[in-house]
C-alpha atoms as a PDB file:
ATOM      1  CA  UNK A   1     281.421 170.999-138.458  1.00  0.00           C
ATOM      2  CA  UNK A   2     279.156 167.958-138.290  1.00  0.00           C
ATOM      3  CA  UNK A   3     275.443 168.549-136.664  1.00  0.00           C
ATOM      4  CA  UNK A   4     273.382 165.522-135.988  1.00  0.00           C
ATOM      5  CA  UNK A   5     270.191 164.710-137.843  1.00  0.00           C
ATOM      6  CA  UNK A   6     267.152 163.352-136.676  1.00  0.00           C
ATOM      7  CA  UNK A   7     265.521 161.612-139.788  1.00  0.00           C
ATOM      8  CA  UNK A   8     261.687 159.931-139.756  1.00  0.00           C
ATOM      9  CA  UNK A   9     259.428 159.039-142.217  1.00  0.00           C
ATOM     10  CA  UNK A  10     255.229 159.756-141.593  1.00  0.00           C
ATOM     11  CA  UNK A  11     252.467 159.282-143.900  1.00  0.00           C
ATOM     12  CA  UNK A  12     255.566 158.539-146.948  1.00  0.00           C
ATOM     13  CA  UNK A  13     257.197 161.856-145.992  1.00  0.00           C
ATOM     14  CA  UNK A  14     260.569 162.270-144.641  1.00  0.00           C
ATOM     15  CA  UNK A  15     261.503 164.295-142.034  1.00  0.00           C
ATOM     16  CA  UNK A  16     264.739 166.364-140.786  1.00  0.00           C
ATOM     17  CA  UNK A  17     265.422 168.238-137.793  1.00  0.00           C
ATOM     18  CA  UNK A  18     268.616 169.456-136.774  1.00  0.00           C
ATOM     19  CA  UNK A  19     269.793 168.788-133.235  1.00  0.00           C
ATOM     20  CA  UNK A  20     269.969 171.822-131.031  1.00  0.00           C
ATOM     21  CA  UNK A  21     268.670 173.518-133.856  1.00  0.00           C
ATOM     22  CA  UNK A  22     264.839 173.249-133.325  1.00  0.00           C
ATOM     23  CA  UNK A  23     263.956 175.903-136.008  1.00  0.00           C
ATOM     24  CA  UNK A  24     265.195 174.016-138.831  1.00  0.00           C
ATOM     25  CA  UNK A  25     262.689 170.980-139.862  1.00  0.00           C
ATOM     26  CA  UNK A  26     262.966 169.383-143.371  1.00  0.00           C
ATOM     27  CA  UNK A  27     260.067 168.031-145.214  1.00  0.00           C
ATOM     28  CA  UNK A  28     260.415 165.910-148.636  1.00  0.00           C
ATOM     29  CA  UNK A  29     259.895 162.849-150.611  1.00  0.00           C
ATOM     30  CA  UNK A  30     262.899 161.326-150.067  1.00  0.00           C
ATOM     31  CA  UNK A  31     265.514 161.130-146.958  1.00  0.00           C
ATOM     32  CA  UNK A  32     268.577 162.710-149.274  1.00  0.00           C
ATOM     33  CA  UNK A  33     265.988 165.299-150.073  1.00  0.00           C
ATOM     34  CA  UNK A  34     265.254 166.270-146.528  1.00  0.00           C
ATOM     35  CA  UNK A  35     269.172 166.211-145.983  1.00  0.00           C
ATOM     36  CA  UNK A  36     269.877 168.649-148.877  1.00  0.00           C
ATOM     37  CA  UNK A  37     267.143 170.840-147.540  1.00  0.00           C
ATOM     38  CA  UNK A  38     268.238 170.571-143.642  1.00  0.00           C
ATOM     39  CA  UNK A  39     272.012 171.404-144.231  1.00  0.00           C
ATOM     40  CA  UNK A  40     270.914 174.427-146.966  1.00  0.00           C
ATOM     41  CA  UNK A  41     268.762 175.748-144.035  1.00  0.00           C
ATOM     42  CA  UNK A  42     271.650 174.932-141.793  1.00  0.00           C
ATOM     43  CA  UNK A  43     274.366 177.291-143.838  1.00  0.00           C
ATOM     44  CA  UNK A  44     271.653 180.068-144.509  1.00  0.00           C
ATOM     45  CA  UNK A  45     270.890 180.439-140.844  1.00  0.00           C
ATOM     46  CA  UNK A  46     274.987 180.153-140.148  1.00  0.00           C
ATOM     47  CA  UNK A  47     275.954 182.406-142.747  1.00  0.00           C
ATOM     48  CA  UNK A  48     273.699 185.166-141.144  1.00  0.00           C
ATOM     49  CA  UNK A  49     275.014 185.493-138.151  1.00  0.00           C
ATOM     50  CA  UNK A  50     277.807 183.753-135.938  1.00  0.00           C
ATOM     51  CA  UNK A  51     278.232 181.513-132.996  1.00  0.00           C
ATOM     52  CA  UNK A  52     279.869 182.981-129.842  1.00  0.00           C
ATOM     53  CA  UNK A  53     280.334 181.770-126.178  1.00  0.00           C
ATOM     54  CA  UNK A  54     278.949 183.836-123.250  1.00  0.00           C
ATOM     55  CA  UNK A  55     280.444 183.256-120.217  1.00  0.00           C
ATOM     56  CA  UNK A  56     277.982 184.417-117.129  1.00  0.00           C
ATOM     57  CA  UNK A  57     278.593 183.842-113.524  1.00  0.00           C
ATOM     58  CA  UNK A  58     275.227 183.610-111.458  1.00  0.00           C
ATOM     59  CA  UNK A  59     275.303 183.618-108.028  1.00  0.00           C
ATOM     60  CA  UNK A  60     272.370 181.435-106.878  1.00  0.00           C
ATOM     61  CA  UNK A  61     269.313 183.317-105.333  1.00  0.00           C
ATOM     62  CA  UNK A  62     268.285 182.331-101.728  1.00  0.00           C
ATOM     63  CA  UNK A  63     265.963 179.139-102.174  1.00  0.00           C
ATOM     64  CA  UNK A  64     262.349 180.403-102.103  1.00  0.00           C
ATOM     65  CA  UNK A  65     261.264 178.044 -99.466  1.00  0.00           C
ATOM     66  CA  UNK A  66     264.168 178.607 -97.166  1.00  0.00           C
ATOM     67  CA  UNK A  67     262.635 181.364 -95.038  1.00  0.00           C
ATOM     68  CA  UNK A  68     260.013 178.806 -94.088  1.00  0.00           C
ATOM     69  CA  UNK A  69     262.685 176.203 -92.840  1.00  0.00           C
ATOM     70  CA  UNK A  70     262.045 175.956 -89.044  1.00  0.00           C
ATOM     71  CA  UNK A  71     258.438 177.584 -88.656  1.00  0.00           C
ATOM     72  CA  UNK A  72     256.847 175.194 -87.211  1.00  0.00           C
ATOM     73  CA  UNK A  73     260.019 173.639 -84.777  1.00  0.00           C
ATOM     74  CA  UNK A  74     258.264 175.012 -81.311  1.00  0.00           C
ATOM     75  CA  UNK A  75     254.590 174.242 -82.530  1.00  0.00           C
ATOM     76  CA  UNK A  76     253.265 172.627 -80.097  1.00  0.00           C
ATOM     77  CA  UNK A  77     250.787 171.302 -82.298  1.00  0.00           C
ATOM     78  CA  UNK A  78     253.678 169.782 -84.922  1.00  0.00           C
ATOM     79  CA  UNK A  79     253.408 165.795 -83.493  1.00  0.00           C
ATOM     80  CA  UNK A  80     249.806 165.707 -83.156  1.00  0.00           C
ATOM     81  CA  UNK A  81     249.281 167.652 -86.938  1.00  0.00           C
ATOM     82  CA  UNK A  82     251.960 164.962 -88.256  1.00  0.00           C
ATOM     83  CA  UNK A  83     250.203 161.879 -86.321  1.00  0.00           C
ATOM     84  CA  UNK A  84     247.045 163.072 -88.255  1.00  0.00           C
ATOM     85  CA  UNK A  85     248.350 163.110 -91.462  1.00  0.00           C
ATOM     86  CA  UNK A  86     249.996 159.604 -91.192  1.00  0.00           C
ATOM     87  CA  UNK A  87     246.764 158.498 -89.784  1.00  0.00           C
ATOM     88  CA  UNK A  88     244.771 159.899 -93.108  1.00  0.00           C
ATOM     89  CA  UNK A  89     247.205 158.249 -95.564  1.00  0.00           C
ATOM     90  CA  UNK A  90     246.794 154.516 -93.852  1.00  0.00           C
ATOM     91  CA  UNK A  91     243.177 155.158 -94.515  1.00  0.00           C
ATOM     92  CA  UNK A  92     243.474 155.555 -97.721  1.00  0.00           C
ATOM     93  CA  UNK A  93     246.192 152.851 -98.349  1.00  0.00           C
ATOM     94  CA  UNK A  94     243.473 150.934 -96.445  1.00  0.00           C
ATOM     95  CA  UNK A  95     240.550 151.814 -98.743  1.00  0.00           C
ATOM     96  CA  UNK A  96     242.660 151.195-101.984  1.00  0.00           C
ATOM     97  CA  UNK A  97     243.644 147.817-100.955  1.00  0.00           C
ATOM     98  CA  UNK A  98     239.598 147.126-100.488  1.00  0.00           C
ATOM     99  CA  UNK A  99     238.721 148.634-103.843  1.00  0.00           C
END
């Protein structure tokens, strides 16, 4: 298989990590140091276990906020509560553009 390697160099170090592999980070002198060291981590941690493919079928959960969808539709207060709001942000558009 071929895994893609992130190589940098900081403070005259090299530097490997393994995409999707987080856990393996090579440090060394040189870059064909750090690969050596990144693909021997790579077969240790492979040869101890194995890859497999879960398949898991999730059924979306209600949306947290959906019971709250409509509350305030016969508020009386809604337009008025809304007007005030739009009123409060042109003040303050107002009182940045001063600044």
């Amino acid at each position: 298989m071929t895994y893609d390697v992130l190589v940098t160099k900081r403070d005259e170090k090299f530097i490997a990590r393994v995409r999707a592999w987080p856990e393996i980070v090579a440090e060394g002198d040189t870059e064909q140091e750090v690969l050596m060291k990144a693909q021997a981590d790579l077969k240790s941690l492979l040869a101890e276990g194995r890859i497999v493919q879960l398949e898991i079928d999730v059924t979306p959960d209600e949306h947290p906020w959906r019971r709250f969808a409509g509350m305030f539709a016969d508020d009386p207060d809604w337009d008025e509560f809304q007007a005030s709001i739009q009123q409060y942000r042109e003040e303050l558009d107002r009182a940045a553009a001063e600044e």
